[in-house]
PDB file of N, CA and C in Angstrom:
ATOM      1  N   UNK A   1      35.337 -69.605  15.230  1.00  0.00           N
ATOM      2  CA  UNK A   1      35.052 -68.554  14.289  1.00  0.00           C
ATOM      3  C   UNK A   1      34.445 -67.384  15.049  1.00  0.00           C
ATOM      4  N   UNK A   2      35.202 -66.159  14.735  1.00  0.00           N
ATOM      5  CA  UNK A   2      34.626 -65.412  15.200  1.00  0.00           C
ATOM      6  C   UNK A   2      33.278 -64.592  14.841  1.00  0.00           C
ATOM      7  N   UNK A   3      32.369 -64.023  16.027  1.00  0.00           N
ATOM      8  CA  UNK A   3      30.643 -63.134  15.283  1.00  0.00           C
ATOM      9  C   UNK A   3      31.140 -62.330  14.131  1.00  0.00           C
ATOM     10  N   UNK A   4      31.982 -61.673  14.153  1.00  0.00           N
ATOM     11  CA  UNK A   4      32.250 -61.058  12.181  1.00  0.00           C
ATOM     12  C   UNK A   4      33.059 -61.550  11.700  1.00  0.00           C
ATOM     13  N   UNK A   5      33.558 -62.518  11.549  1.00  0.00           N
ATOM     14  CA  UNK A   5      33.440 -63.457  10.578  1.00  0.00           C
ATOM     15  C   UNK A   5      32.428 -64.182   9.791  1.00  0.00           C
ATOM     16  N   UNK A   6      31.803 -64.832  11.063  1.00  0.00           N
ATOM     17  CA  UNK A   6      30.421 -65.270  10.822  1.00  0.00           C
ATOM     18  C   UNK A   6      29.407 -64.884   9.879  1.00  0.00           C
ATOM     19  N   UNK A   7      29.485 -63.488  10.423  1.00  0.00           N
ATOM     20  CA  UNK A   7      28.307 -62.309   9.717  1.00  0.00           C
ATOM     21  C   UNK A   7      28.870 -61.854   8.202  1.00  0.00           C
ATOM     22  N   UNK A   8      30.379 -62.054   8.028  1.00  0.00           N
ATOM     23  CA  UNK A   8      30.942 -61.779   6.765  1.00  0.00           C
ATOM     24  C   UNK A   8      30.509 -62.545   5.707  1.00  0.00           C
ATOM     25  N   UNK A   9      30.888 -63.949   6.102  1.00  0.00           N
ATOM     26  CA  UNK A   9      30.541 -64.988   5.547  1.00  0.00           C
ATOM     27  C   UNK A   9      29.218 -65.300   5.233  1.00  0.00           C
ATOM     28  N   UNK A  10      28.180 -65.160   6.013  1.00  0.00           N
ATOM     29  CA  UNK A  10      26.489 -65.099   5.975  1.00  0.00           C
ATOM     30  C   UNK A  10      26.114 -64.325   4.855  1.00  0.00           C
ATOM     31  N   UNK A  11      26.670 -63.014   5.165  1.00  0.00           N
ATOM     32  CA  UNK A  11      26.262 -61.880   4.067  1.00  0.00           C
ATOM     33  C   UNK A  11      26.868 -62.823   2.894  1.00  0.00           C
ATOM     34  N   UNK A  12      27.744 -63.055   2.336  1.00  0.00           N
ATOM     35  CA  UNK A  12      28.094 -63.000   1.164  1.00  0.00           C
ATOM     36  C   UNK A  12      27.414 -64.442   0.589  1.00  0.00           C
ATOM     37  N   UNK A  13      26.683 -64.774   1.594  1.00  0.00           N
ATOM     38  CA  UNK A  13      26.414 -66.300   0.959  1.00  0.00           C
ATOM     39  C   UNK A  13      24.829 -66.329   0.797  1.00  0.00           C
ATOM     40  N   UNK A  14      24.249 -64.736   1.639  1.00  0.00           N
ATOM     41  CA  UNK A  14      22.621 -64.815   1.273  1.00  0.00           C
ATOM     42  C   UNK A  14      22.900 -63.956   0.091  1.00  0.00           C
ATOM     43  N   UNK A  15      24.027 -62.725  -0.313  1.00  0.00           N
ATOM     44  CA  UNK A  15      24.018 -62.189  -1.252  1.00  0.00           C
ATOM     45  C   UNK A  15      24.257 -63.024  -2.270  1.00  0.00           C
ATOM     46  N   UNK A  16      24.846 -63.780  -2.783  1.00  0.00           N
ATOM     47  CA  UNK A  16      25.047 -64.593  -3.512  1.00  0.00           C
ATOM     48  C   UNK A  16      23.644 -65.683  -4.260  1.00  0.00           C
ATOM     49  N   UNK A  17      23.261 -65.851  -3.026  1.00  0.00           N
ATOM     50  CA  UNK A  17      21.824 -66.876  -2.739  1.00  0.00           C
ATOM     51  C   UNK A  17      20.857 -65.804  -4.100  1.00  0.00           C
ATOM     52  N   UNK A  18      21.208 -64.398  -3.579  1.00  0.00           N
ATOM     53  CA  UNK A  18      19.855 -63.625  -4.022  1.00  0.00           C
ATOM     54  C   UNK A  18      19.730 -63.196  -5.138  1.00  0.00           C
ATOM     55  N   UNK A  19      20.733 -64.279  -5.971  1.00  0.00           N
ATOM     56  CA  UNK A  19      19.996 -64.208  -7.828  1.00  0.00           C
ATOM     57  C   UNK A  19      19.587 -65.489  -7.740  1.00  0.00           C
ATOM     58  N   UNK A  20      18.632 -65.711  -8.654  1.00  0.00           N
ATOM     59  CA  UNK A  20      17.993 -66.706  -9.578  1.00  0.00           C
ATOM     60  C   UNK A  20      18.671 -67.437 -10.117  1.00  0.00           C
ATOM     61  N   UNK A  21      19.852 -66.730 -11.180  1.00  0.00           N
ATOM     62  CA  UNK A  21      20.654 -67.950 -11.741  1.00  0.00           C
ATOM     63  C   UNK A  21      21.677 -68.601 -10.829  1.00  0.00           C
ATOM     64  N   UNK A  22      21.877 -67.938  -9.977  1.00  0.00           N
ATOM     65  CA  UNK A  22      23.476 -68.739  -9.015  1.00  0.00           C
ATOM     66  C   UNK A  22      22.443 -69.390  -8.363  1.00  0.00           C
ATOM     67  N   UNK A  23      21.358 -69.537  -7.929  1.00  0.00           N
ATOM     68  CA  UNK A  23      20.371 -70.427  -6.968  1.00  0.00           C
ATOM     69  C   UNK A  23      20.890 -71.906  -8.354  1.00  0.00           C
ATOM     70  N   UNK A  24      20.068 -71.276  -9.226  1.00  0.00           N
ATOM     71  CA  UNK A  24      19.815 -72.387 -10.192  1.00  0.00           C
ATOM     72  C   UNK A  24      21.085 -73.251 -10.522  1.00  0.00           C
ATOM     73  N   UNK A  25      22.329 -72.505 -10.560  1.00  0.00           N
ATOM     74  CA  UNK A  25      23.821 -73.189 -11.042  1.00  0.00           C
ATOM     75  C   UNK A  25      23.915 -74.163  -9.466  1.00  0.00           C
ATOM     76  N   UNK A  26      23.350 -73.695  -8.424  1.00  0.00           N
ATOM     77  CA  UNK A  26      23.402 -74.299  -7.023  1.00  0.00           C
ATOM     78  C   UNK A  26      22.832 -75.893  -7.551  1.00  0.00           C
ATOM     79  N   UNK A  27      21.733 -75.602  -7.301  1.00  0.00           N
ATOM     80  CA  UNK A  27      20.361 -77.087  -7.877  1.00  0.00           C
ATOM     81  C   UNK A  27      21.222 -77.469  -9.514  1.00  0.00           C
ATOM     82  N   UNK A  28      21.802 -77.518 -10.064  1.00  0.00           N
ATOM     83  CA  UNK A  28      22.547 -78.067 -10.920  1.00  0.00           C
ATOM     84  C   UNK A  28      23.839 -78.973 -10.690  1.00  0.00           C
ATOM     85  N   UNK A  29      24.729 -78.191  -9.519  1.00  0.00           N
ATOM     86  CA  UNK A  29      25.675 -78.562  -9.131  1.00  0.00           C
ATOM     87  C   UNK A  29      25.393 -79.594  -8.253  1.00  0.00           C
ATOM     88  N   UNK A  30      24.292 -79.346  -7.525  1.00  0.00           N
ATOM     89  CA  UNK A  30      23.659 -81.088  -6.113  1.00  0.00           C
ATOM     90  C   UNK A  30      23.552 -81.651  -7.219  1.00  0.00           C
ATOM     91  N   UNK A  31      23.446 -81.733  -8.388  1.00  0.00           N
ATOM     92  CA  UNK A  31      23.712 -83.162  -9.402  1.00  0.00           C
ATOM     93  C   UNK A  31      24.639 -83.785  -9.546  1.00  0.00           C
ATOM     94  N   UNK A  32      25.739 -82.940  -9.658  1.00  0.00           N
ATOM     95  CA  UNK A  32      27.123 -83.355  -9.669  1.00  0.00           C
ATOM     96  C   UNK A  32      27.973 -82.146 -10.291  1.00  0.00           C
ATOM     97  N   UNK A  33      29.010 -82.054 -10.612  1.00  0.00           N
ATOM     98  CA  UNK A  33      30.199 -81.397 -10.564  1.00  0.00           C
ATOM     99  C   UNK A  33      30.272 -81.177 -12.066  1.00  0.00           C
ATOM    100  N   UNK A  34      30.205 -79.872 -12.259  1.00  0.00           N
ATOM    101  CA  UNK A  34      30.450 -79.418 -13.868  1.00  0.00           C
ATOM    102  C   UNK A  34      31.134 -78.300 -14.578  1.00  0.00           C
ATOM    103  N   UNK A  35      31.643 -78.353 -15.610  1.00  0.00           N
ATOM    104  CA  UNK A  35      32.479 -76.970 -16.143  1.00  0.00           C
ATOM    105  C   UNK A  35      31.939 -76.180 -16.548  1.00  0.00           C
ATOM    106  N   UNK A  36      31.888 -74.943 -16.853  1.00  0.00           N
ATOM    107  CA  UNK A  36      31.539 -74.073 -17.160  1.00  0.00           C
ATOM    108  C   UNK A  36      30.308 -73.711 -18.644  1.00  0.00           C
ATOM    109  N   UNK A  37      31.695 -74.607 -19.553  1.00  0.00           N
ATOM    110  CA  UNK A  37      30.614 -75.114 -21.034  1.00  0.00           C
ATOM    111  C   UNK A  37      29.751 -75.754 -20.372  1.00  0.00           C
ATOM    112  N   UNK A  38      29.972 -76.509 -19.757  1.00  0.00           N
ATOM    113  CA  UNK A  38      28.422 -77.977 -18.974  1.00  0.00           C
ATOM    114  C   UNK A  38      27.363 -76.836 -18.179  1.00  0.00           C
ATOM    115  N   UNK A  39      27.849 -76.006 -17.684  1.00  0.00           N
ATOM    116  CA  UNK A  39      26.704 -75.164 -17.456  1.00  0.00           C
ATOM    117  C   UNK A  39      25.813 -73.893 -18.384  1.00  0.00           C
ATOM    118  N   UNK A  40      26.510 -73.812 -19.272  1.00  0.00           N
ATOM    119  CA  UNK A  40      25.959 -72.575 -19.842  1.00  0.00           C
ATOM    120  C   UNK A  40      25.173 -73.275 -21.022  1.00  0.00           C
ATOM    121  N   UNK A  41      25.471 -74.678 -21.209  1.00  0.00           N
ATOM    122  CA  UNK A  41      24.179 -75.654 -21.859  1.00  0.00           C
ATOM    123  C   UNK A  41      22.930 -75.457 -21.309  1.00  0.00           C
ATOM    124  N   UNK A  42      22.888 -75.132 -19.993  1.00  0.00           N
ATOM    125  CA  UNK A  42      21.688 -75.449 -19.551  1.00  0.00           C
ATOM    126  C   UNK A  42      21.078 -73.660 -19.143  1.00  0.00           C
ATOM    127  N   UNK A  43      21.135 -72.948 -19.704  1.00  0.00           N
ATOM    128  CA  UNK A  43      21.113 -71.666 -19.109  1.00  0.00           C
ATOM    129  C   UNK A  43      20.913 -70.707 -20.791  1.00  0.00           C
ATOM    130  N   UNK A  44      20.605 -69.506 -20.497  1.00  0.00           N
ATOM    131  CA  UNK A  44      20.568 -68.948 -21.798  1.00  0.00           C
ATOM    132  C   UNK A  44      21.420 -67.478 -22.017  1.00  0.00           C
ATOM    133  N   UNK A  45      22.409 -68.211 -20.871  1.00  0.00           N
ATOM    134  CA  UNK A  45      23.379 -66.470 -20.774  1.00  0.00           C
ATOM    135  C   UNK A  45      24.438 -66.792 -21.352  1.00  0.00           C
ATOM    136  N   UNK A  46      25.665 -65.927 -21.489  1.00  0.00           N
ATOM    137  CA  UNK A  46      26.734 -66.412 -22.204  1.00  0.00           C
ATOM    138  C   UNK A  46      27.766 -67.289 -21.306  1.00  0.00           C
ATOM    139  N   UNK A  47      28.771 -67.793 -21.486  1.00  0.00           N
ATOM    140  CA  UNK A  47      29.961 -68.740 -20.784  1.00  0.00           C
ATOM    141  C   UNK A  47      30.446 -67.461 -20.079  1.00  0.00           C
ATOM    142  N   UNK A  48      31.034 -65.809 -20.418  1.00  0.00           N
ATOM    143  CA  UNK A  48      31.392 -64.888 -19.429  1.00  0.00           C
ATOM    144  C   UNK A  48      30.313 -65.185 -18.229  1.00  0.00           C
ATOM    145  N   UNK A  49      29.235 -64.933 -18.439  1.00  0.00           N
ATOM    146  CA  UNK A  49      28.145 -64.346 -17.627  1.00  0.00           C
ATOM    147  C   UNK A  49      27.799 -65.136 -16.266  1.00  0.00           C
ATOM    148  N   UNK A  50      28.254 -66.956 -16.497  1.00  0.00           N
ATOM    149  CA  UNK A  50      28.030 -67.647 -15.846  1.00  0.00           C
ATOM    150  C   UNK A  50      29.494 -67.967 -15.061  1.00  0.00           C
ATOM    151  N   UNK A  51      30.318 -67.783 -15.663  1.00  0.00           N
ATOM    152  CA  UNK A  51      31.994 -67.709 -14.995  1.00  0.00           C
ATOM    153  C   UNK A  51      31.746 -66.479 -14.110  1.00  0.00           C
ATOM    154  N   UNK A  52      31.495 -65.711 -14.252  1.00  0.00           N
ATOM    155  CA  UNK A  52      30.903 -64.183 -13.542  1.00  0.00           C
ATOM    156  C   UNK A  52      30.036 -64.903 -12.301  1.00  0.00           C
ATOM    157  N   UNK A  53      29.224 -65.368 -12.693  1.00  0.00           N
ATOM    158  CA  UNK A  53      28.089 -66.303 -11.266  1.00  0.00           C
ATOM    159  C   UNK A  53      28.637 -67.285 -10.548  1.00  0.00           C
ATOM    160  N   UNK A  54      30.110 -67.685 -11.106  1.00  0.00           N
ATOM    161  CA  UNK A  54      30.846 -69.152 -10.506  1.00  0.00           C
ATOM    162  C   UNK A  54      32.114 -67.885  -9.784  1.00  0.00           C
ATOM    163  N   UNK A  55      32.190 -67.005  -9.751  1.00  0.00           N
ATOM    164  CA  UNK A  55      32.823 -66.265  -9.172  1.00  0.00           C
ATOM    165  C   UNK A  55      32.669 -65.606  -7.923  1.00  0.00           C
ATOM    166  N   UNK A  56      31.237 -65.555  -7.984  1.00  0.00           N
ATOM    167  CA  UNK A  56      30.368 -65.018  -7.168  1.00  0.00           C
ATOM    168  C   UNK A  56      30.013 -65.927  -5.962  1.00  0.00           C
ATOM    169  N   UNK A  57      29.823 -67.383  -6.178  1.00  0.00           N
ATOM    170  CA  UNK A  57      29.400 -68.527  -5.605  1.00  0.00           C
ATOM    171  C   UNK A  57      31.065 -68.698  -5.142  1.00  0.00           C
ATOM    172  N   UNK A  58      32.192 -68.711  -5.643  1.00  0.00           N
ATOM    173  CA  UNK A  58      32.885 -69.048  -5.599  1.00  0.00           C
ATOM    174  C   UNK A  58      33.135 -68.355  -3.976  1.00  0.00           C
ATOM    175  N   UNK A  59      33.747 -67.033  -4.168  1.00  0.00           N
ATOM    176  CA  UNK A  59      33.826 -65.937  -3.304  1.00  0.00           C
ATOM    177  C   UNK A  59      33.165 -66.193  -2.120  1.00  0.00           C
ATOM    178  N   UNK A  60      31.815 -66.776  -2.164  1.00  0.00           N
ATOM    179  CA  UNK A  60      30.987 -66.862  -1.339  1.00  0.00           C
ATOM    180  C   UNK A  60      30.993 -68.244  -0.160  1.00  0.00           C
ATOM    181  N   UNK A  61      31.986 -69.004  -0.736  1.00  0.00           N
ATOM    182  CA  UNK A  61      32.694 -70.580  -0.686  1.00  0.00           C
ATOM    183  C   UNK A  61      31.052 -71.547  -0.586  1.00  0.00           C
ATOM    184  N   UNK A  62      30.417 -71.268  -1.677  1.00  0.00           N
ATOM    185  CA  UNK A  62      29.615 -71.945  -1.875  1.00  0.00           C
ATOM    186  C   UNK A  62      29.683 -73.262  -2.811  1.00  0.00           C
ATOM    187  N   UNK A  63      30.695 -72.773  -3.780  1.00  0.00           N
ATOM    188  CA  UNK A  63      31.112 -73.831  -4.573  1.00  0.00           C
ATOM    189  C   UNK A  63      33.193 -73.593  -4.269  1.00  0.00           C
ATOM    190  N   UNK A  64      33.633 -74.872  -4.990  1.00  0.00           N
ATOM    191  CA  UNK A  64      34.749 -74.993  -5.318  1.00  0.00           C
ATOM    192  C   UNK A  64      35.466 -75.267  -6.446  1.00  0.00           C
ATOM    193  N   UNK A  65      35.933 -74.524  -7.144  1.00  0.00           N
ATOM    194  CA  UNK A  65      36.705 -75.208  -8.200  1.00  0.00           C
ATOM    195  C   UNK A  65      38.204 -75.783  -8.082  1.00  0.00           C
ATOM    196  N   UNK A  66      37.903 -77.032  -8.882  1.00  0.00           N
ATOM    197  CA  UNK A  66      39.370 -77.550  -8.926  1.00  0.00           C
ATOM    198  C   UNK A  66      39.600 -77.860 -10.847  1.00  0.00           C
ATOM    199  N   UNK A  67      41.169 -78.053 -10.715  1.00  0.00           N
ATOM    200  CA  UNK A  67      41.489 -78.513 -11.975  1.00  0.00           C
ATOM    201  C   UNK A  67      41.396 -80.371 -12.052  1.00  0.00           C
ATOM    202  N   UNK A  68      41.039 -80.514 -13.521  1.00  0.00           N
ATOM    203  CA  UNK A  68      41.003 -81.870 -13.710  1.00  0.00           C
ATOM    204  C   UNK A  68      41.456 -82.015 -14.883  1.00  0.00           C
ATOM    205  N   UNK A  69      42.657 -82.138 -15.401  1.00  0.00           N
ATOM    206  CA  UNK A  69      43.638 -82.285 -16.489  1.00  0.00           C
ATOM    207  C   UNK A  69      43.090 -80.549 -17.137  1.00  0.00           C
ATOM    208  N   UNK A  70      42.176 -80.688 -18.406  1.00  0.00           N
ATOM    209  CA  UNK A  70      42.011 -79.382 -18.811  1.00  0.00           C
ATOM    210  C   UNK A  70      40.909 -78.368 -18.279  1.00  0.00           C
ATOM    211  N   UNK A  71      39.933 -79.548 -17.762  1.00  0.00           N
ATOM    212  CA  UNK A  71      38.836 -79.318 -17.174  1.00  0.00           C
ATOM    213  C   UNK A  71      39.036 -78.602 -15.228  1.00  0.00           C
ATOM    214  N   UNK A  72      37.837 -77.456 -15.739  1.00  0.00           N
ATOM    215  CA  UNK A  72      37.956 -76.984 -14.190  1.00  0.00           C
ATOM    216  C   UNK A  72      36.257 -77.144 -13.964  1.00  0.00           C
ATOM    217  N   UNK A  73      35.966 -78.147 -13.072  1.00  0.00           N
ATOM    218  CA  UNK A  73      34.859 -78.283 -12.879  1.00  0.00           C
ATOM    219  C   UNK A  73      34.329 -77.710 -11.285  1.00  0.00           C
ATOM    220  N   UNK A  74      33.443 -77.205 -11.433  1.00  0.00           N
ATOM    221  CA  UNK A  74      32.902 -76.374  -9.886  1.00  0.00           C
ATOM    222  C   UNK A  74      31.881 -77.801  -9.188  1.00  0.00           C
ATOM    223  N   UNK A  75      32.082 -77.054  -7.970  1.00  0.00           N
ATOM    224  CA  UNK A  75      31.253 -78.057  -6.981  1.00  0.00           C
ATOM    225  C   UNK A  75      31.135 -77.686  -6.365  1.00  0.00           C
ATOM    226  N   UNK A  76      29.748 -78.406  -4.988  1.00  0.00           N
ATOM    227  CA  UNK A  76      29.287 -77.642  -4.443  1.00  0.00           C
ATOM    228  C   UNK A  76      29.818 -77.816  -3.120  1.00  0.00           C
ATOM    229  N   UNK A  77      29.463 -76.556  -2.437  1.00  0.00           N
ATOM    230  CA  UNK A  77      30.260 -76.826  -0.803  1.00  0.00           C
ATOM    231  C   UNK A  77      29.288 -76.878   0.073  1.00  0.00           C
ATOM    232  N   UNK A  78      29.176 -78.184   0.201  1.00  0.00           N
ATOM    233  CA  UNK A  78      27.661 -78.340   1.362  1.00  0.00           C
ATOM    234  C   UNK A  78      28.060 -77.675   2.561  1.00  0.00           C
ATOM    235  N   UNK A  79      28.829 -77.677   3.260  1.00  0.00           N
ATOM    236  CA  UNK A  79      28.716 -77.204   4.832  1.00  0.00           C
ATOM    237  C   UNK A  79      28.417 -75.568   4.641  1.00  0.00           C
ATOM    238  N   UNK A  80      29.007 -74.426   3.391  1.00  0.00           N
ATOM    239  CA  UNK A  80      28.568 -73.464   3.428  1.00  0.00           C
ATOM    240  C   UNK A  80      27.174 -73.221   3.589  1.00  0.00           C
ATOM    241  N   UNK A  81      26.253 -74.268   2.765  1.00  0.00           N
ATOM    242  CA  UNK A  81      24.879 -73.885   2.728  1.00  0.00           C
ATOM    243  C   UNK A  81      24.203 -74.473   3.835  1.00  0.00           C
ATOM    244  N   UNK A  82      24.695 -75.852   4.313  1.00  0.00           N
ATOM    245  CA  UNK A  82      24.472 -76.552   5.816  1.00  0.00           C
ATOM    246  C   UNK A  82      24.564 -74.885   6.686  1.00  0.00           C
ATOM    247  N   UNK A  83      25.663 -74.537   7.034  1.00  0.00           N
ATOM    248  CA  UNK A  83      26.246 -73.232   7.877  1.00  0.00           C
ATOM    249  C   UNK A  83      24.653 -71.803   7.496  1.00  0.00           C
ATOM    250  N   UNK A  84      24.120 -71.647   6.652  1.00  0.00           N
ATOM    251  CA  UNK A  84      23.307 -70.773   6.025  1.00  0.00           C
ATOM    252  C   UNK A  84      22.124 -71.479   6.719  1.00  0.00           C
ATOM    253  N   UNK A  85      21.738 -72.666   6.541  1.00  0.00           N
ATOM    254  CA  UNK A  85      20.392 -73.373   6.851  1.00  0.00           C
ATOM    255  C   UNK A  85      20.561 -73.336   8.376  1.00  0.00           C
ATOM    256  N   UNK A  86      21.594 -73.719   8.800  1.00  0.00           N
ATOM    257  CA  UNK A  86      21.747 -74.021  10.996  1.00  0.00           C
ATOM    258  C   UNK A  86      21.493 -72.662  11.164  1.00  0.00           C
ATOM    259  N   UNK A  87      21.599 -71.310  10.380  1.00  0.00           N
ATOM    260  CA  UNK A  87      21.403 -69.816  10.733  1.00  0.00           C
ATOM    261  C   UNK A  87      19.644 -69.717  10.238  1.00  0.00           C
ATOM    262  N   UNK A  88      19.372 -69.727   9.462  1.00  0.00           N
ATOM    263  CA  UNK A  88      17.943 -70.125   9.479  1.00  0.00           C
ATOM    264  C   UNK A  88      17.074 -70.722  10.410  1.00  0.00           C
ATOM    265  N   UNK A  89      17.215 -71.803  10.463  1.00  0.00           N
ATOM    266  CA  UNK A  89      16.843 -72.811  11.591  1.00  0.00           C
ATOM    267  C   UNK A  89      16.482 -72.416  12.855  1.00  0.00           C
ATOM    268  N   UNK A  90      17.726 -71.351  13.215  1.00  0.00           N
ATOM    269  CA  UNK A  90      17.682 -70.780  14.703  1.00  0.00           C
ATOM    270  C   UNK A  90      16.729 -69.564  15.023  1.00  0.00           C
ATOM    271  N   UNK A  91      16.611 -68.884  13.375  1.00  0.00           N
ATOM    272  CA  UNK A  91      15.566 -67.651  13.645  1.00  0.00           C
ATOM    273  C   UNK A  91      14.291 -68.428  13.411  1.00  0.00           C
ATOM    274  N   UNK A  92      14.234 -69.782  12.488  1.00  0.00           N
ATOM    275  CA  UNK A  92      12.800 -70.382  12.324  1.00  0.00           C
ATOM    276  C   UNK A  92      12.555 -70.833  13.902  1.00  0.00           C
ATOM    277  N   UNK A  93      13.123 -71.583  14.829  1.00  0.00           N
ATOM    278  CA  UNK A  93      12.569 -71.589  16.430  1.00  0.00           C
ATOM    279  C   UNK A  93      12.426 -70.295  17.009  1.00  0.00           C
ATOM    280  N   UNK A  94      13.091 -69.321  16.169  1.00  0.00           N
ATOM    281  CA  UNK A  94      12.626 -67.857  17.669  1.00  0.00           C
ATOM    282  C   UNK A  94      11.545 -67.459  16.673  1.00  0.00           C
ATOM    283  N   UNK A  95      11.325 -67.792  15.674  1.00  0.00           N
ATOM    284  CA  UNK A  95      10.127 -66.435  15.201  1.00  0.00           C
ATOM    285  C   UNK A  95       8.782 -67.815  15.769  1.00  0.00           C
ATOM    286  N   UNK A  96       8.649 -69.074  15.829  1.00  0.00           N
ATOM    287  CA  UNK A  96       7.724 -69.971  16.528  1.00  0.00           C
ATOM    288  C   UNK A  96       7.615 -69.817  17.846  1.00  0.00           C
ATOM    289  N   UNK A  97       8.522 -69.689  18.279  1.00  0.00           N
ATOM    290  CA  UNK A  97       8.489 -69.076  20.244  1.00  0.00           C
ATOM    291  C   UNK A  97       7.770 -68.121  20.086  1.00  0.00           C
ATOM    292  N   UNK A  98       8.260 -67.062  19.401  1.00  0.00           N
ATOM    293  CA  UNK A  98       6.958 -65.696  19.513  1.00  0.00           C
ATOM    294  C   UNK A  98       5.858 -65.891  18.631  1.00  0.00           C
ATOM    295  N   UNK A  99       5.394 -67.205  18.008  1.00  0.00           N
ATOM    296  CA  UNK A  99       4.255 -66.567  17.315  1.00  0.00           C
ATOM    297  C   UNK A  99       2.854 -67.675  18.700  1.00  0.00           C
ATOM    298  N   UNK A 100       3.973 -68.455  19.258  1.00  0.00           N
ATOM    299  CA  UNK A 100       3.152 -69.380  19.945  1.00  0.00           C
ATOM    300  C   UNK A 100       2.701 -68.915  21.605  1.00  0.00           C
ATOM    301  N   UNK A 101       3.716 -67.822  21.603  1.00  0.00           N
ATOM    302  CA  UNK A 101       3.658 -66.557  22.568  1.00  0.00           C
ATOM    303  C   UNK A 101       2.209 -65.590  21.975  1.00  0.00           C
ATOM    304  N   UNK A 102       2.155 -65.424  21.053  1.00  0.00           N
ATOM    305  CA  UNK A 102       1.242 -64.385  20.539  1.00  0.00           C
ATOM    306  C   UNK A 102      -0.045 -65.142  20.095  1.00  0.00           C
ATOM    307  N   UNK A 103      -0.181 -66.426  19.957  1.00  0.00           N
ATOM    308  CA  UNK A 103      -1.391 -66.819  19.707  1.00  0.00           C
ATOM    309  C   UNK A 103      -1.864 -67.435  21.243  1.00  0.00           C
ATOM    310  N   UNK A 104      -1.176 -67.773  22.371  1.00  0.00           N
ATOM    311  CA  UNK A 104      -1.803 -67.289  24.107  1.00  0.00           C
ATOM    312  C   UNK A 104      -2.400 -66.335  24.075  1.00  0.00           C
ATOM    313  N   UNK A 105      -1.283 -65.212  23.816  1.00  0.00           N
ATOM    314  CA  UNK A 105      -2.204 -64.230  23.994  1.00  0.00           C
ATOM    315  C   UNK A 105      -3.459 -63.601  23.530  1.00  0.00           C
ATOM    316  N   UNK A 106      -3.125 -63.978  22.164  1.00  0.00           N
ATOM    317  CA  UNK A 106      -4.762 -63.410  21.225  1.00  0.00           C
ATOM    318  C   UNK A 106      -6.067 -64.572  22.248  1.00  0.00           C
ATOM    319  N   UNK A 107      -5.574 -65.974  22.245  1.00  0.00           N
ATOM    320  CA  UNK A 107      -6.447 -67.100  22.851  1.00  0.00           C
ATOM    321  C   UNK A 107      -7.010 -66.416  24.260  1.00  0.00           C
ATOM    322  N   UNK A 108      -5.995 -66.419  25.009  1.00  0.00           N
ATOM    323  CA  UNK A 108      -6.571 -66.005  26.120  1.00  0.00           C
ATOM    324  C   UNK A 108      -7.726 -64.198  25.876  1.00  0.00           C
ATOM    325  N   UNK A 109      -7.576 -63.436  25.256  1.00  0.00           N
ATOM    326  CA  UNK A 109      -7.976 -62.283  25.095  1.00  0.00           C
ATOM    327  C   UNK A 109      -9.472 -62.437  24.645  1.00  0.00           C
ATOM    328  N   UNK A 110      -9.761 -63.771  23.675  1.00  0.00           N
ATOM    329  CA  UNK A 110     -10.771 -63.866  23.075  1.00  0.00           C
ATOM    330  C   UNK A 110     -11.446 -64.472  24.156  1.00  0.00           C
ATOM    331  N   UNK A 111     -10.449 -65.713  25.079  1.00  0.00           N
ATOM    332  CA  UNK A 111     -11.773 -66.016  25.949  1.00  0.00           C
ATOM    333  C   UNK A 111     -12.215 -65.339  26.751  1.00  0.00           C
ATOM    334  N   UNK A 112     -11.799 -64.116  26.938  1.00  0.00           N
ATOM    335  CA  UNK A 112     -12.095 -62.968  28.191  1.00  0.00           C
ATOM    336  C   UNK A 112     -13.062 -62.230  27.031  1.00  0.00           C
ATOM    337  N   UNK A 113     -13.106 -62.233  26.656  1.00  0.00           N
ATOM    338  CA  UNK A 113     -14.315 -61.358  25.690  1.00  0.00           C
ATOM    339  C   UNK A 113     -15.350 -62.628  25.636  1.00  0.00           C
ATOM    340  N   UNK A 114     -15.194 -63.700  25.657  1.00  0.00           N
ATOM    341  CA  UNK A 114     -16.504 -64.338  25.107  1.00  0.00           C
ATOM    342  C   UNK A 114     -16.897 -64.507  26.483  1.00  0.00           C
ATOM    343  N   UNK A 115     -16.219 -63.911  27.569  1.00  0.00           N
ATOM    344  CA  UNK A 115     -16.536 -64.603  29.047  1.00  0.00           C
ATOM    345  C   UNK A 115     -17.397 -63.272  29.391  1.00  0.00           C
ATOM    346  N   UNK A 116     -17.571 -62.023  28.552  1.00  0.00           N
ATOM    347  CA  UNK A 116     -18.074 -61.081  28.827  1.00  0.00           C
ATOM    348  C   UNK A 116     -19.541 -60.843  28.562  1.00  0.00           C
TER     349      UNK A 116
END
């Protein structure tokens, strides 16, 4: 995969991430696999509004829909959000390298002042 690809895909999957309700249809779906009516039970928006958020997730290949006789039930696509978390992960070790870099330095600074 190529770096913009990568970065295409990232974007659209923290944009996606960055409502409330598609988080929430997310943590619904790690339950298991549901249609659209099955989600808008649990929610207080309309069946458009949440087909609109399964579109969005969709796009984002966070979820998948398939057909099941009449039923189109969405699900979730772990390796997209696995792929989102291994990108996390990598800035959570560099922002600890520099904070463990920066607390030497404050350490050492203070003992040169208390050595004064």
């Amino acid at each position: 995969m190529t770096a913009r690809s990568e970065t295409t895909r990232l974007d659209a999957t923290f944009s996606a991430l960055s409502d409330a309700t598609r988080r929430s249809i997310l943590l619904r779906l790690a339950r298991g696999d549901a249609t659209v009516g099955e989600l808008t039970e649990g929610f207080e928006i309309s069946q458009p509004a949440i087909s609109r958020h399964l579109k969005v997730l969709e796009k984002a290949g966070l979820i998948r829909r398939s057909r099941d006789a009449q039923r189109r039930p969405a699900r979730l696509e772990e390796q997209s959000i696995a792929d989102a978390a291994t990108w996390i992960e990598r800035y959570r070790e560099l922002w600890e390298s520099t904070y463990r870099r920066l607390d030497a330095v404050l350490a050492k600074e203070l003992k040169r002042r208390k050595a004064r």
